[in-house]
Protein backbone atom coordinates (compact mmCIF):
# COMPACT_ATOMS: atom_id res chain seq x y z
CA UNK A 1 -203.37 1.63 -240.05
CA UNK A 2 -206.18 -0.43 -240.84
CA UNK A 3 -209.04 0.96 -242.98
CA UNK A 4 -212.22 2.04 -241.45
CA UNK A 5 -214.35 -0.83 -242.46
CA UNK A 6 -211.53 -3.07 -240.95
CA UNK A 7 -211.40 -1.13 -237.64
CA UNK A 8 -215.18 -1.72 -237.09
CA UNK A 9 -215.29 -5.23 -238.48
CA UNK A 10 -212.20 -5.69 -235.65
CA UNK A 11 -214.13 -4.24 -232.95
CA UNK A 12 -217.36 -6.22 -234.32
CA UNK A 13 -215.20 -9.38 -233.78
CA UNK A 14 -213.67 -8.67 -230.64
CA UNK A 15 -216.91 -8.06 -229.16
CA UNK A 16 -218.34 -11.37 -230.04
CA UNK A 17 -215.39 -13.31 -228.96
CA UNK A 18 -215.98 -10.94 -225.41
CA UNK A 19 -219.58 -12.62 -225.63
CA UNK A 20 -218.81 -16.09 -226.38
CA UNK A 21 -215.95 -16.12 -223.71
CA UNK A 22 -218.34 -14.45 -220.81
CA UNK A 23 -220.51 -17.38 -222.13
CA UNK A 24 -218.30 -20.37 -222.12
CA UNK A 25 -216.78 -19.07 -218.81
CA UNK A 26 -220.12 -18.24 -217.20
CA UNK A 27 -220.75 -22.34 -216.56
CA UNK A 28 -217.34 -22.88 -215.71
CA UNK A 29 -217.36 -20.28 -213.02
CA UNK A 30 -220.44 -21.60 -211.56
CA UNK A 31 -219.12 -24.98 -211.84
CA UNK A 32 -216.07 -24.12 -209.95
CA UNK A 33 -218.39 -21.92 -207.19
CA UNK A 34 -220.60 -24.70 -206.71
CA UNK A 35 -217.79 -26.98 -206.17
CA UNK A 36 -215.92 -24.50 -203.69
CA UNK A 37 -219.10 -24.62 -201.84
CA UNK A 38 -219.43 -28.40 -201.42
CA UNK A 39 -216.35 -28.55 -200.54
CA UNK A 40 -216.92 -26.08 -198.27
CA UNK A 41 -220.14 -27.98 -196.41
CA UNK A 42 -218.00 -31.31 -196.70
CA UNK A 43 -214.93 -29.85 -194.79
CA UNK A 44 -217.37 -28.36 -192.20
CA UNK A 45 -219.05 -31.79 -191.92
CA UNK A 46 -215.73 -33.56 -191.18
CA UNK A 47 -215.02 -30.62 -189.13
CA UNK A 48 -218.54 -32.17 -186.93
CA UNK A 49 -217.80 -35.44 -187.41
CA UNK A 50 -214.35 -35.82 -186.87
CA UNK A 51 -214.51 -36.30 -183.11
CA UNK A 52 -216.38 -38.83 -183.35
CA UNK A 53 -214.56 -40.51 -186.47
CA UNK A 54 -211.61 -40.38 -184.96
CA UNK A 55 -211.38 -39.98 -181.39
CA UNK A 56 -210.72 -44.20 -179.49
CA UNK A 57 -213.75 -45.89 -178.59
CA UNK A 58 -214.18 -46.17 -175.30
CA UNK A 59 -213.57 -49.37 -173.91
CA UNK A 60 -215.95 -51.77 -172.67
CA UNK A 61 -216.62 -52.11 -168.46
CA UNK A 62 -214.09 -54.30 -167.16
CA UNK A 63 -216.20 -54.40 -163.63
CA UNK A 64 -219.62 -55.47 -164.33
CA UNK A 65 -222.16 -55.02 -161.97
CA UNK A 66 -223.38 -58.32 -160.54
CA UNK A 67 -227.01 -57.12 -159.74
CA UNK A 68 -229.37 -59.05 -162.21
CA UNK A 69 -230.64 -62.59 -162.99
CA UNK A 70 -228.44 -64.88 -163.97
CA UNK A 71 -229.09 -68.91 -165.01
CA UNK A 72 -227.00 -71.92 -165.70
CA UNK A 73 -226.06 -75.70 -165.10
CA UNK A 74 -224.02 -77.69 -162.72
CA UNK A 75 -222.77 -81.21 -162.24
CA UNK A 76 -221.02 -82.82 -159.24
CA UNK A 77 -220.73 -85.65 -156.84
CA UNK A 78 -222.39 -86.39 -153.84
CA UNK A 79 -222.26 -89.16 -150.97
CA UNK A 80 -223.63 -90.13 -147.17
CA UNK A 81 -223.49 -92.57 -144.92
CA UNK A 82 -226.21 -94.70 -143.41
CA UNK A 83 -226.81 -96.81 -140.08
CA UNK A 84 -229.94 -98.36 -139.82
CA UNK A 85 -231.60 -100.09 -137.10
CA UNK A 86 -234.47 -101.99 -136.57
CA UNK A 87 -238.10 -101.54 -134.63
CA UNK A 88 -240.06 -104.58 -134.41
CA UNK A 89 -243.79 -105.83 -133.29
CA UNK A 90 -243.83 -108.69 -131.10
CA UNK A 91 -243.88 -111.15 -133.83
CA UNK A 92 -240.61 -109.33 -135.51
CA UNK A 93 -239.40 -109.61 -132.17
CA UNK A 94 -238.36 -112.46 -132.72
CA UNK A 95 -235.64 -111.83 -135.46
CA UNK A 96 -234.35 -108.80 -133.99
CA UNK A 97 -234.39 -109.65 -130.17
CA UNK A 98 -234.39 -113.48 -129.75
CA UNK A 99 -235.83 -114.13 -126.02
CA UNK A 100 -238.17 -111.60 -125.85
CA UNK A 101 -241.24 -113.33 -127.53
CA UNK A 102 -243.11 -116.17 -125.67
CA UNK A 103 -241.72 -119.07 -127.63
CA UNK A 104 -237.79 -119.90 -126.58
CA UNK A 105 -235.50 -118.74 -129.30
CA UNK A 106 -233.91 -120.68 -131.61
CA UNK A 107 -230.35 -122.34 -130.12
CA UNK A 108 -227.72 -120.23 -131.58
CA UNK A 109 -229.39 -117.31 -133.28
CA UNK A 110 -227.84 -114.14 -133.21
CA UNK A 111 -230.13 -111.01 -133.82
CA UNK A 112 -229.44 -108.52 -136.78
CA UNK A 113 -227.90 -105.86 -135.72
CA UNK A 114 -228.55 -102.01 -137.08
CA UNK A 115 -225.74 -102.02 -139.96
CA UNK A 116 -223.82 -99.33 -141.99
CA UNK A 117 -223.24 -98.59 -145.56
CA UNK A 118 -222.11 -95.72 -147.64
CA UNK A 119 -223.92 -93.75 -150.58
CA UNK A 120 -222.45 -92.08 -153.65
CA UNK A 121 -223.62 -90.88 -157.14
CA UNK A 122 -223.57 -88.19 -159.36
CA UNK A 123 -226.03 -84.76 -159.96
CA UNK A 124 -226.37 -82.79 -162.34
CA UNK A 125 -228.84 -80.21 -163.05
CA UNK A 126 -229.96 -76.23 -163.58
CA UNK A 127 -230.02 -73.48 -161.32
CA UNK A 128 -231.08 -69.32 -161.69
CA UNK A 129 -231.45 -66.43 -159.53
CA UNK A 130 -230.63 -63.16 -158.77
CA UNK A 131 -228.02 -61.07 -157.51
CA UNK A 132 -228.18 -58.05 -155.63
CA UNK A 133 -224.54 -55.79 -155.83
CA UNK A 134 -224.88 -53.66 -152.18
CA UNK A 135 -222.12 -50.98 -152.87
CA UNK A 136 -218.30 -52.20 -154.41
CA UNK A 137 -217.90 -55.08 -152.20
CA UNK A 138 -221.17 -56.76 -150.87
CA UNK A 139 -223.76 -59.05 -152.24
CA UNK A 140 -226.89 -60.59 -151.70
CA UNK A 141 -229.02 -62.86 -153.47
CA UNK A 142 -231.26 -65.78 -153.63
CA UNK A 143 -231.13 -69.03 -155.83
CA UNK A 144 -233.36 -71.72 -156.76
CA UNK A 145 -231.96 -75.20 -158.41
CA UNK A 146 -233.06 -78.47 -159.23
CA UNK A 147 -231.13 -81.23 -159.91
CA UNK A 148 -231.17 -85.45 -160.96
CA UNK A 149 -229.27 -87.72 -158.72
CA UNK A 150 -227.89 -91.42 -159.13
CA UNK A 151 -226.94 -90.99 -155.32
CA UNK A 152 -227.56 -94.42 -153.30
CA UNK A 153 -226.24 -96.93 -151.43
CA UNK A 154 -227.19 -100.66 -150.29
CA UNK A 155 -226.02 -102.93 -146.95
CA UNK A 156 -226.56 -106.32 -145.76
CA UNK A 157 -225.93 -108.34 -142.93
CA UNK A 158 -225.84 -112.65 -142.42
CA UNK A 159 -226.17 -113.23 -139.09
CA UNK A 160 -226.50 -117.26 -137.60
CA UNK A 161 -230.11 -118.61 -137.59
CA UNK A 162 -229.79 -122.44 -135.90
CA UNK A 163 -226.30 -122.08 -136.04
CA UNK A 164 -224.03 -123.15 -137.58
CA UNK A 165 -226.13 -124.69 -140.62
CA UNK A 166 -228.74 -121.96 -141.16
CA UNK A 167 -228.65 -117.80 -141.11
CA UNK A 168 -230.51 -115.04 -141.89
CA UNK A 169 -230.11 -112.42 -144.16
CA UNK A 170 -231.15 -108.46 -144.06
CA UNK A 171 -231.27 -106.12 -146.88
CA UNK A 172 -231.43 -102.08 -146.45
CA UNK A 173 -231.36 -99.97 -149.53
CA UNK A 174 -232.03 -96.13 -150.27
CA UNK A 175 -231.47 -93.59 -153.19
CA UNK A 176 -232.03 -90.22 -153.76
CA UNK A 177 -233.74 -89.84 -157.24
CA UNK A 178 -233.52 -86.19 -157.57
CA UNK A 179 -233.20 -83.00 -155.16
CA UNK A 180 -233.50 -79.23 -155.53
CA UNK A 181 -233.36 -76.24 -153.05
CA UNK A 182 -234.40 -72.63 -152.50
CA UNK A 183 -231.70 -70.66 -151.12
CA UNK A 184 -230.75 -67.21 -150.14
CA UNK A 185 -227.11 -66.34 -150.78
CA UNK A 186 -224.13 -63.69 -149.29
CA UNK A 187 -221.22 -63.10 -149.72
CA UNK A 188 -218.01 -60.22 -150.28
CA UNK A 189 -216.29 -59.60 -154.00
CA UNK A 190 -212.90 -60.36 -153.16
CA UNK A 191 -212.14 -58.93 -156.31
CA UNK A 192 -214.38 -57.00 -159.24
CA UNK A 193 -214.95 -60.77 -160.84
CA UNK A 194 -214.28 -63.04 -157.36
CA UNK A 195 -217.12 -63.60 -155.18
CA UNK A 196 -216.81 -65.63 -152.15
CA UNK A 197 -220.33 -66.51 -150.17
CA UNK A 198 -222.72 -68.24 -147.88
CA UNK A 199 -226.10 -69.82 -148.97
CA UNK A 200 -228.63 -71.81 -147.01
CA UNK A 201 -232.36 -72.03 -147.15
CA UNK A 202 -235.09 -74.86 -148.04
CA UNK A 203 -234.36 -78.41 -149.51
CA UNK A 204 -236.78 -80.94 -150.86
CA UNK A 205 -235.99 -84.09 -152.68
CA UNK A 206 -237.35 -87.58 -153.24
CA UNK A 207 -235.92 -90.68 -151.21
CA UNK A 208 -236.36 -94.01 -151.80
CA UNK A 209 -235.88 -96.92 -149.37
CA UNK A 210 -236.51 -100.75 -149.14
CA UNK A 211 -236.02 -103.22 -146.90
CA UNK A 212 -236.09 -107.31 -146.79
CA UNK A 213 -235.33 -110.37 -144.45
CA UNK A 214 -235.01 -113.51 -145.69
CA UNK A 215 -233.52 -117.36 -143.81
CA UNK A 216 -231.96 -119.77 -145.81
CA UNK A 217 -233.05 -122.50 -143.00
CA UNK A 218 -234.69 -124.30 -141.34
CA UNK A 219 -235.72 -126.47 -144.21
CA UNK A 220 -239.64 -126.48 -143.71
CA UNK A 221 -239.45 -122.71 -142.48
CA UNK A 222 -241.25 -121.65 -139.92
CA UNK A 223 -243.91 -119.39 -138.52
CA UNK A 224 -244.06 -117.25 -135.29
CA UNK A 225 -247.24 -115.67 -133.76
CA UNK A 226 -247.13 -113.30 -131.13
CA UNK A 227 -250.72 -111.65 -129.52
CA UNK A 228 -252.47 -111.57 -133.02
CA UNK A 229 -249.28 -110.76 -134.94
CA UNK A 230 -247.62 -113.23 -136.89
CA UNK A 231 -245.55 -114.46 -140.04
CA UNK A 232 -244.47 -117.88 -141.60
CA UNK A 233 -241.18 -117.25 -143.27
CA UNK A 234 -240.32 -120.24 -146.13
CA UNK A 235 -236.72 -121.17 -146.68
CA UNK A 236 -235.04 -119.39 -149.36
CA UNK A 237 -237.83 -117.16 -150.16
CA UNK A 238 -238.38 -113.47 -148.90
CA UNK A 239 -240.17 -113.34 -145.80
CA UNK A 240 -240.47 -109.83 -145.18
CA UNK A 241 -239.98 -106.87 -147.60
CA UNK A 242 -241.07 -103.05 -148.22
CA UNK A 243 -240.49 -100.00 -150.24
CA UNK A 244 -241.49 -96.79 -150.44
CA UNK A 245 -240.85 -93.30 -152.45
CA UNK A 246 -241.77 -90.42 -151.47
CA UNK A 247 -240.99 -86.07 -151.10
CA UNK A 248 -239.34 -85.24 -148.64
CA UNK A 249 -238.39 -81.03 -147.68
CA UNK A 250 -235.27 -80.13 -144.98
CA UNK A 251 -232.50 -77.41 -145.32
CA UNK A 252 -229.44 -77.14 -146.96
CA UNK A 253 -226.40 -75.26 -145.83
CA UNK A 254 -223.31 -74.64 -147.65
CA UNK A 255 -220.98 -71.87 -149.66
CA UNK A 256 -218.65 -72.05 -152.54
CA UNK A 257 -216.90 -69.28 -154.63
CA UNK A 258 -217.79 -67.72 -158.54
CA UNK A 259 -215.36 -65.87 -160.91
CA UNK A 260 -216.56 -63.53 -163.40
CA UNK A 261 -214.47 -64.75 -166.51
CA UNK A 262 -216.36 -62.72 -168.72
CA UNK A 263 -218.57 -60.11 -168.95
CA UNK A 264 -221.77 -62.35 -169.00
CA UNK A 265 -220.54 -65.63 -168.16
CA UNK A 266 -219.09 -66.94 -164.75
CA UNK A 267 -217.75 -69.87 -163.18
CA UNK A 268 -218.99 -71.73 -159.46
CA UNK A 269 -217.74 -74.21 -157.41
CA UNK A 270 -219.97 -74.94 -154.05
CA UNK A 271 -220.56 -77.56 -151.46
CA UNK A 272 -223.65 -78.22 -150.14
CA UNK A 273 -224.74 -80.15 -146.90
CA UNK A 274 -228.59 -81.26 -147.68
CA UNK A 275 -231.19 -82.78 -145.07
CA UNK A 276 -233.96 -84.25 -146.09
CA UNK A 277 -235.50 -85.49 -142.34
CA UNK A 278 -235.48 -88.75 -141.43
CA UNK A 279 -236.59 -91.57 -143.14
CA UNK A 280 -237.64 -94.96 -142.84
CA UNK A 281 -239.65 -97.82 -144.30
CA UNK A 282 -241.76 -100.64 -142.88
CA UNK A 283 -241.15 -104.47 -144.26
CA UNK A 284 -244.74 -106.20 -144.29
CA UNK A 285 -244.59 -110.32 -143.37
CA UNK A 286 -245.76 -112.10 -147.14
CA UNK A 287 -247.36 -114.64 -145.29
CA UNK A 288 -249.25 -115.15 -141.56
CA UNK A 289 -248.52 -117.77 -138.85
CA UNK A 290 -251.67 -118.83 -136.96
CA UNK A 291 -252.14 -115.19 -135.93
CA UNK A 292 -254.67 -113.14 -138.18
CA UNK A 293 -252.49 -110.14 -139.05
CA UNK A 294 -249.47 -109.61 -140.73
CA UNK A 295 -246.08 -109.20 -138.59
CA UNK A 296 -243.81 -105.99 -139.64
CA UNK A 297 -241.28 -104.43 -138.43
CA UNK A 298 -239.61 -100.60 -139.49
CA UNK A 299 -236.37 -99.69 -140.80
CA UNK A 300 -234.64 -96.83 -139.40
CA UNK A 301 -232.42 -95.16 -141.91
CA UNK A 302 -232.10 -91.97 -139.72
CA UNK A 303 -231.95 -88.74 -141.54
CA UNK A 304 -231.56 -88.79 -145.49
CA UNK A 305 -229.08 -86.34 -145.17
CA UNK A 306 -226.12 -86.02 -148.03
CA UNK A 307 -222.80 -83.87 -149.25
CA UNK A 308 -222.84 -82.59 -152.52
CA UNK A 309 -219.78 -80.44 -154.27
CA UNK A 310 -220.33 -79.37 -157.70
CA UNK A 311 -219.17 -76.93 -160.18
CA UNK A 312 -221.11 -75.06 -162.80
CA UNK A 313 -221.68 -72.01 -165.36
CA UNK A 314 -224.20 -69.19 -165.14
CA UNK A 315 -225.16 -66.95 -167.87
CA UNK A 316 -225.78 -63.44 -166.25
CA UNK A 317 -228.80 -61.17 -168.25
């Protein structure tokens, strides 16, 4: 048995180590509480969360709608054919219907006849619209484009003049510089990303034509006047020539297919059939007879119609 003083110094003693652990323990236990309790908020944040950490996106529509505006480019080919024939004054007459002016005609001569020749070339240009999505399967829409062309096309024909030593020689050009349309369009998804359609509407475009005669005979030329018309063609040399540019508008009819290879890109091919109205252009005389106005005479190139098939890439918004 301890003594007295011992007992109470003991209890002293254990009394302050009772303090100083409560003390040192006090942080600890808060330490450890506050931890319990973030964890606590964490787990019942990733408890919120976790759906949407973890559950599969969802994936991205395969089927696109088709309704919006959509732009892109296109290149293709394009060619015609071309007769043209001839409408004369009664000096021209002459050339193109030997008998029918007062003079005789020349022994031999055989009158130019309308001739043919073919066109070709490339376009290339841009094109945007907007589609219209009626329901799973239908569609509407209407399309504007505008395109360059190298499209053209040349013919000539030598026919006898004083045969057999001499002829004559007529030239008939035209090209289509560039062309563009304004076109509604419909047509049936064969598939979510296959459409299939129709389009037609308004065509404009500028045409270009020219014309020239020229004789390689007689050797001193000569010169023809009919009531007040006339012209004095010299050997060699053009005697008659004209040109002309200008707009012309028609329609355009046609239809072609697009496939959706993407979600905002798709791929066209289409043939068109373009009219641009008739056309024509009037070759002037250089030079008068003994009449005091010029002779002339009109080309016919009949309607400056064309083909076009193309393919191209739109980019849909």
């Amino acid at each position: 048995m301890l003594p007295p003083r011992h007992s109470v110094q003991r209890q002293h003693d254990l009394r302050i180590s009772g303090t100083l652990e409560s003390r040192r323990g006090r942080p600890v236990r808060r330490g450890l509480a506050a931890i319990a309790v973030l964890a606590s908020v964490a787990g019942a944040e990733a408890a919120d969360q976790s759906p949407a950490l973890f559950t599969k996106a969802r994936p991205a529509d395969s089927n696109p709608s088709w309704t919006g505006f959509y732009a892109g480019g296109n290149v293709g080919g394009a060619w015609a054919d071309r007769s043209v024939g001839f409408t004369s004054d009664a000096a021209s007459a002459f050339i193109f219907n030997p008998g029918v002016p007062l003079q005789p005609p020349f022994a031999g001569q055989v009158a130019p006849s309308p001739h043919d020749f073919s066109m070709s070339g490339v376009t290339g240009g841009l094109q945007a619209g907007y589609n219209w999505q009626l329901g799973g399967q239908w569609l509407v829409g209407v399309e504007g484009d505008l395109s360059a062309s190298s499209l053209r096309g040349s013919g000539r024909e030598t026919v006898p003049l004083l045969a057999p030593a001499f002829t004559q020689t007529i030239s008939a050009e035209q090209k289509i510089d560039w062309w563009g349309s304004i076109r509604g369009r419909f047509g049936a998804l064969v598939s979510p990303s296959v459409l299939l359609y129709g389009t037609g509407g308004f065509a404009f475009g500028r045409v270009a034509t020219f014309d020239d005669y020229i004789v390689n005979g007689p050797p001193a030329g000569f010169s023809i006047s009919v009531s007040g018309t006339s012209f004095a063609c010299t050997t060699g040399l053009t005697c008659f020539t004209g040109s002309n540019s200008r707009i012309q508008t028609g329609w355009t009819l046609g239809g072609g297919g697009e496939w959706r290879f993407a979600p905002r890109w798709s791929f066209k091919a289409e043939y068109l059939y373009v009219d641009l109205g008739k056309s024509s252009v009037t070759a002037n005389a250089l030079a008068t007879g003994i009449g005091p106005n010029l002779s002339r005479y009109t080309a016919n190139f009949g309607r400056a119609d064309f083909h076009v098939a193309r393919v191209g890439v739109n980019y849909h918004f």
